[in-house]
Protein backbone atom coordinates (compact mmCIF):
# COMPACT_ATOMS: atom_id res chain seq x y z
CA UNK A 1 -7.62 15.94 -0.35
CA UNK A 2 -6.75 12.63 1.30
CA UNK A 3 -5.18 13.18 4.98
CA UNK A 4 -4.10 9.75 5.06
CA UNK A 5 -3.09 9.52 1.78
CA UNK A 6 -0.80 12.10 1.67
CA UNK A 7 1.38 9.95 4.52
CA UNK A 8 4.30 7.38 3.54
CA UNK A 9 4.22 4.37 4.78
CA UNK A 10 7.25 3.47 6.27
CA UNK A 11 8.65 0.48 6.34
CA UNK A 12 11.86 -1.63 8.14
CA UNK A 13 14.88 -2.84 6.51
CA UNK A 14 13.35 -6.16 7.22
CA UNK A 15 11.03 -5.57 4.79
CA UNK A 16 11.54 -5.25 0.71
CA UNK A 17 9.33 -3.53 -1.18
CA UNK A 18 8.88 -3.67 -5.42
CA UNK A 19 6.95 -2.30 -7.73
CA UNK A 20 6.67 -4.41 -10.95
CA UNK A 21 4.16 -3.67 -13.91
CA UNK A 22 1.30 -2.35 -11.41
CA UNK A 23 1.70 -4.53 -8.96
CA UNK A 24 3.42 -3.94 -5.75
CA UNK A 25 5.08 -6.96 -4.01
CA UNK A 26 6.01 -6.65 -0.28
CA UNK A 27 8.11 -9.69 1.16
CA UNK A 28 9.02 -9.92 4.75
CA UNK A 29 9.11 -12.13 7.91
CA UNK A 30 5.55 -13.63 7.75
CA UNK A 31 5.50 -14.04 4.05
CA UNK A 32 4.56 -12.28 0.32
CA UNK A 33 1.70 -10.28 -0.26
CA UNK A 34 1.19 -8.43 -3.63
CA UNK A 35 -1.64 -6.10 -4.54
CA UNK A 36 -2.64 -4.33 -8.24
CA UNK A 37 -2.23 -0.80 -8.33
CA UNK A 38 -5.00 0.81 -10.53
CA UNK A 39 -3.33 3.79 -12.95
CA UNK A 40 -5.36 6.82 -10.98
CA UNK A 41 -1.95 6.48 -8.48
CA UNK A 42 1.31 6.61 -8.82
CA UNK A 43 3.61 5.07 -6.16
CA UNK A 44 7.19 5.77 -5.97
CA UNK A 45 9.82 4.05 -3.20
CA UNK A 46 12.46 5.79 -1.91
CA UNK A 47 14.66 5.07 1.48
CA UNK A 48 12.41 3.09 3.36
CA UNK A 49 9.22 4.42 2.25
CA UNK A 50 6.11 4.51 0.04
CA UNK A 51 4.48 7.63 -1.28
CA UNK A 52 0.92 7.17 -3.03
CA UNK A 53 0.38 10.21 -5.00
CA UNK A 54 -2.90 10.97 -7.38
CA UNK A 55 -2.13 10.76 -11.39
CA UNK A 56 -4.79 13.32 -12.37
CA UNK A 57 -7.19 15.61 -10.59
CA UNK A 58 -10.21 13.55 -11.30
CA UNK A 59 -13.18 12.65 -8.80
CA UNK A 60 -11.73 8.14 -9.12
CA UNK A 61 -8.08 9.24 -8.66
CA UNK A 62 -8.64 10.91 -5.38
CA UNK A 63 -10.66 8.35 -4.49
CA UNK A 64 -8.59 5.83 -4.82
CA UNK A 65 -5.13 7.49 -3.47
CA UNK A 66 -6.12 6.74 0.31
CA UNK A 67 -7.65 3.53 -0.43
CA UNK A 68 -4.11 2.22 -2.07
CA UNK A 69 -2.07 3.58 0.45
CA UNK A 70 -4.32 1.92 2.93
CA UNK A 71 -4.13 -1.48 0.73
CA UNK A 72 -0.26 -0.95 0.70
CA UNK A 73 -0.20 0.20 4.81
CA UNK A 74 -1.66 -3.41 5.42
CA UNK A 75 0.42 -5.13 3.65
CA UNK A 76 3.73 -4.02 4.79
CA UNK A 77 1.71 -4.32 8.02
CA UNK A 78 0.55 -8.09 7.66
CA UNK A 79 4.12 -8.95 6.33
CA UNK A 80 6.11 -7.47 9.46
CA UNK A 81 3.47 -8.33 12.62
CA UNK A 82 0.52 -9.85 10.96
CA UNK A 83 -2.85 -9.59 11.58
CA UNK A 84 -4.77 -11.88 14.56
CA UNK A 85 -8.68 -11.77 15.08
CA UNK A 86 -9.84 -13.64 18.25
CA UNK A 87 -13.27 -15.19 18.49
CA UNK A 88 -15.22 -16.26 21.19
CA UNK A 89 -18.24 -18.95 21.61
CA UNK A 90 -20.29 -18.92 24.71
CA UNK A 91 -23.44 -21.37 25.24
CA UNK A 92 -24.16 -24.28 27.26
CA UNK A 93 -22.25 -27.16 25.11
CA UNK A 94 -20.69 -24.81 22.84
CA UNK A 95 -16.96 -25.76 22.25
CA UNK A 96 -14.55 -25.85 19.34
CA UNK A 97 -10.82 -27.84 18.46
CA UNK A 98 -8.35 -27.75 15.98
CA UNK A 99 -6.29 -30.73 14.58
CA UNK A 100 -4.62 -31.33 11.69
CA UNK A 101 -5.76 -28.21 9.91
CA UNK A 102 -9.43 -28.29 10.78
CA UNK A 103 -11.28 -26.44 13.41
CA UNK A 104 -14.05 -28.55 14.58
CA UNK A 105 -17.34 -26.45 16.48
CA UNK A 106 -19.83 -28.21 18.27
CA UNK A 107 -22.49 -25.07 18.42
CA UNK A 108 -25.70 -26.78 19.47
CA UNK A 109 -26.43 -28.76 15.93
CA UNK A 110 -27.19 -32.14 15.41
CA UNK A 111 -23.57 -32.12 14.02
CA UNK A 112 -20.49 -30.77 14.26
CA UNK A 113 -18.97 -28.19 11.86
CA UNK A 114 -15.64 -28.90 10.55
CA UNK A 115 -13.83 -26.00 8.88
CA UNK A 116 -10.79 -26.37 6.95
CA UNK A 117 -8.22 -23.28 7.25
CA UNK A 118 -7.07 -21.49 3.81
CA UNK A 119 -3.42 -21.21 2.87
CA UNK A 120 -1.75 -18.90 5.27
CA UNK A 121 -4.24 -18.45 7.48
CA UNK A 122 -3.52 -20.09 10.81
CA UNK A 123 -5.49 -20.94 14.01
CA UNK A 124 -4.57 -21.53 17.72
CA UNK A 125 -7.39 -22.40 20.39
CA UNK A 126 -6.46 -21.21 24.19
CA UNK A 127 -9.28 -22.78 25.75
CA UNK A 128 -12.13 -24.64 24.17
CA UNK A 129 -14.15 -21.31 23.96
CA UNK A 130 -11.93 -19.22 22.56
CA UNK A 131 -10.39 -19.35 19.15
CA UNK A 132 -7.50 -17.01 17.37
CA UNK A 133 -7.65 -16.27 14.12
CA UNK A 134 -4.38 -15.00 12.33
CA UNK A 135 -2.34 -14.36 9.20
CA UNK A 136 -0.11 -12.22 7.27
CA UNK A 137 -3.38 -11.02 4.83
CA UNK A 138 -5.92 -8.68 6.83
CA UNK A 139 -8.94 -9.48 4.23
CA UNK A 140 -8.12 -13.01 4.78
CA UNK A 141 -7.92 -13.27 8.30
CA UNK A 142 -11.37 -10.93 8.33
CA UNK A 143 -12.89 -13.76 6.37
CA UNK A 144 -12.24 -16.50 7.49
CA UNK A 145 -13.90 -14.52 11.48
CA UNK A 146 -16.42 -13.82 9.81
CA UNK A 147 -16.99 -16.93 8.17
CA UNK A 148 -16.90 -18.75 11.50
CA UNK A 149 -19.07 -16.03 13.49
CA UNK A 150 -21.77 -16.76 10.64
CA UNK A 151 -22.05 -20.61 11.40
CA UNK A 152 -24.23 -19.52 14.41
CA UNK A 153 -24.39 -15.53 15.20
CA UNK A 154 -24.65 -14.57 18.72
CA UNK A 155 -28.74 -14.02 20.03
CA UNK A 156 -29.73 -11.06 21.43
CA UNK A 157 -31.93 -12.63 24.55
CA UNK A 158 -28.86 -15.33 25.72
CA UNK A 159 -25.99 -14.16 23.68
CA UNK A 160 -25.60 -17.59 22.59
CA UNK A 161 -23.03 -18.08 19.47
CA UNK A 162 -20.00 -16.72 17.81
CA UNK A 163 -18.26 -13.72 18.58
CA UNK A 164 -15.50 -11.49 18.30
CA UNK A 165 -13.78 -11.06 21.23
CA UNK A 166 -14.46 -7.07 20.88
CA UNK A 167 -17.88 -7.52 20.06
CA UNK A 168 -20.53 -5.86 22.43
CA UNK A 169 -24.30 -8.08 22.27
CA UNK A 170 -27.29 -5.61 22.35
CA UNK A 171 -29.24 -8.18 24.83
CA UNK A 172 -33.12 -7.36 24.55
CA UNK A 173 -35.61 -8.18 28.13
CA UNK A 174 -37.55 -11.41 27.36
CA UNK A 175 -41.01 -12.23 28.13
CA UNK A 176 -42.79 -10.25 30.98
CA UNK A 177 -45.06 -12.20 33.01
């Protein structure tokens, strides 16, 4: 039995919710996310909310009746507040700026790396050593982190790299003498 899946997820007037075919389409202030509904659920709307319920009793079904209410919970989520992931880059010459789409990082290569943002993802740097990451699709916004954290992970004996800004570095002693 699903705890979380037997919640609704609520959602503002500001927010319109539809269910066509097996899709569910969620439009709001930051945009229009849709996601497929597999036929193990059924998902009903009624005044101002959305109830994911199980078709059958099988072992898939209740699987997948928290995992779609979860997949619905973000998007009515991502289309109200949106969804912001903030990384960090600390090393001696380490730096990063965005213009004109593109988030340039200078991470200790012989190069830089230039990385062009996807549709509706958007990126604001506060200083040059600290970068935010957001968007109206949580999967997107987690890729596109963890794309950039991969260009150069953070060491455990310096902590040089890529971060998230939550992110605690298991540091290990160097050398003894």
């Amino acid at each position: 039995m699903s705890r979380l899946g037997k919640l609704p997820v609520a959602f503002s007037d500001k927010v319109h919710v539809t269910l066509k075919d097996n899709f569910i389409v969620v439009k709001g202030p930051k945009g229009e996310l849709s996601t497929q509904i597999t036929g193990d659920v059924d998902v009903t709307i009624d005044a101002g909310q959305v109830w994911v319920k199980p078709a059958n009793d099988s072992q898939r079904a209740r699987a997948m009746w928290g995992t779609v209410r979860a997949n619905v919970k973000n998007l009515v989520q991502g289309t109200t507040d949106g969804f912001t992931r903030t990384l960090e880059i600390t090393g001696v010459g380490y730096k990063c700026a965005f213009a004109n789409n593109v988030l340039t990082l200078s991470l200790g290569f012989s190069h830089e790396v230039k990385y062009v943002m996807p549709q509706g993802i958007s990126c604001t740097v506060e200083r040059p050593t600290a970068v935010t990451i957001s968007g109206a699709d949580k999967q997107k916004v987690g890729q596109v982190a963890s794309e950039l954290r991969a260009l150069r992970k953070p060491e455990p004996y310096k902590g040089k790299g890529v971060r998230y800004s939550d992110e605690k570095i298991r540091r290990k002693e160097g050398k003894k003498k």
